[in-house]
Protein backbone atom coordinates (compact mmCIF):
# COMPACT_ATOMS: atom_id res chain seq x y z
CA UNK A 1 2.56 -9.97 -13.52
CA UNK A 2 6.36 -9.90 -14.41
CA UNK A 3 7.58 -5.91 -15.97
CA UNK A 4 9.61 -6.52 -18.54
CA UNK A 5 12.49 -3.86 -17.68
CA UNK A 6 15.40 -4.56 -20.56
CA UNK A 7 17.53 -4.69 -17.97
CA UNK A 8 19.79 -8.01 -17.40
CA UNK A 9 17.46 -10.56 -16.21
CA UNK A 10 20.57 -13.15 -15.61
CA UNK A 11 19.71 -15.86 -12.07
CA UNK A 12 16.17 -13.99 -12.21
CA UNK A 13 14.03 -17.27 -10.66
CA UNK A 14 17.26 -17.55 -8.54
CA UNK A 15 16.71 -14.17 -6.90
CA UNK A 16 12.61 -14.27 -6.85
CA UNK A 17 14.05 -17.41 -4.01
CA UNK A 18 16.54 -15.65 -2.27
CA UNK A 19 15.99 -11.92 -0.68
CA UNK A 20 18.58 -10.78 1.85
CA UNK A 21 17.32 -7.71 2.51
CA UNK A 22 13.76 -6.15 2.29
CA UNK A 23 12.93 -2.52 1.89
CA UNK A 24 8.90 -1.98 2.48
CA UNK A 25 8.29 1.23 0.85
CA UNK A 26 4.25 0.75 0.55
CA UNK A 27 2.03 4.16 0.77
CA UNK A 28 5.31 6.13 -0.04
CA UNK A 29 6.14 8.40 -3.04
CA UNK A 30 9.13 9.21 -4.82
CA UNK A 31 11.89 9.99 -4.33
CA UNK A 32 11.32 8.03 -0.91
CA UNK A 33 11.73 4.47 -2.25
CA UNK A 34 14.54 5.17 -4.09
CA UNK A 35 16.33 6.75 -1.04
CA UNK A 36 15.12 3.95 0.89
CA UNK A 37 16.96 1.39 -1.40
CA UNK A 38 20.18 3.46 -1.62
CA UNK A 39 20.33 3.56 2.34
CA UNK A 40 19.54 -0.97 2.23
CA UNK A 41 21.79 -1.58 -0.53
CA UNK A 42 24.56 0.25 0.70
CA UNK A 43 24.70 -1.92 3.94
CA UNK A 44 24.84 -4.89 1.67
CA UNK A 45 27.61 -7.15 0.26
CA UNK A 46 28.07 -7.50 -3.23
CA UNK A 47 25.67 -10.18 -4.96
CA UNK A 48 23.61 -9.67 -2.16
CA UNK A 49 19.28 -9.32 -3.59
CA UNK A 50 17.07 -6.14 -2.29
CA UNK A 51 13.66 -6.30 -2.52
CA UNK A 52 11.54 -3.37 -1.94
CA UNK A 53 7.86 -3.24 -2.09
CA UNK A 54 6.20 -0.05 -3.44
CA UNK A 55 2.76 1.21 -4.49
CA UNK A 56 4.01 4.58 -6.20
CA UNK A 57 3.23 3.95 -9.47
CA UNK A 58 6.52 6.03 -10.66
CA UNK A 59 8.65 3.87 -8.49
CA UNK A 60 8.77 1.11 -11.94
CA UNK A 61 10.45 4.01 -14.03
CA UNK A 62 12.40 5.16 -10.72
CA UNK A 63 14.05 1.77 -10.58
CA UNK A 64 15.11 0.92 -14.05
CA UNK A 65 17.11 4.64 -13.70
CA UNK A 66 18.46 4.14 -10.55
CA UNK A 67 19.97 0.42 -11.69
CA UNK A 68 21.24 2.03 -15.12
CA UNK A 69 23.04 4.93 -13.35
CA UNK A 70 24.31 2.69 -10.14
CA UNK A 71 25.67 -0.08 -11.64
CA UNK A 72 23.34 -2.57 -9.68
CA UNK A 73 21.31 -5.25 -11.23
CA UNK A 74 17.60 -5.00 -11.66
CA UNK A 75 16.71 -8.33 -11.66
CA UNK A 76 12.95 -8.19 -12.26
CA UNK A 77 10.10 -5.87 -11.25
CA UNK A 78 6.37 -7.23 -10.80
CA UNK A 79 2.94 -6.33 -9.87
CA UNK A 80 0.36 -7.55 -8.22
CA UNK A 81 -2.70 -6.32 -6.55
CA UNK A 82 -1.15 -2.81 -6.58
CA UNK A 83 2.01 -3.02 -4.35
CA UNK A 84 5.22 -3.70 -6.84
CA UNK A 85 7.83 -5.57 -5.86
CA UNK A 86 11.73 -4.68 -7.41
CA UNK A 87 14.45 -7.02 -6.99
CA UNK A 88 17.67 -5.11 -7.39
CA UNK A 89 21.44 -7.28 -7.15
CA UNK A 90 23.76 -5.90 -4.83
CA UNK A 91 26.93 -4.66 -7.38
């Protein structure tokens, strides 16, 4: 199931092919994912796709803040089975 987010959604089937860097957050709560992400994406070139896998529910709201107030893209969020995957563009 795709989240729709509001946020940019520019090269989104583009990213869903290419990750360079995965963040596995599973069983985690905020703001642990987030920090998680901050720590991968800032090791990462610009243009360069995060994904993170969470189950924190929160972590869908969590995202689409921490893109707005960062600067980087979130590319698309989805769901399935209860772990949700964010795709996040490297500013």
């Amino acid at each position: 199931m795709l989240i729709t987010t509001g946020m940019a959604m520019s090269g989104q089937s583009a990213a869903l092919d290419r990750v360079d860097v995965e963040v596995d957050a599973r069983g985690m709560n905020c703001p642990l994912p987030i920090l998680k992400a901050k720590k991968a994406l800032s090791s990462m070139q610009s243009g360069q796709v995060l994904r993170v896998l969470a189950t924190d529910v929160g972590s869908t709201r969590d995202f689409q803040a921490f893109a707005r107030q960062t600067g980087n893209e979130l590319v698309a969020q989805t769901e399935n089975d209860g772990v949700i995957v964010h795709l996040l563009r490297r500013r």
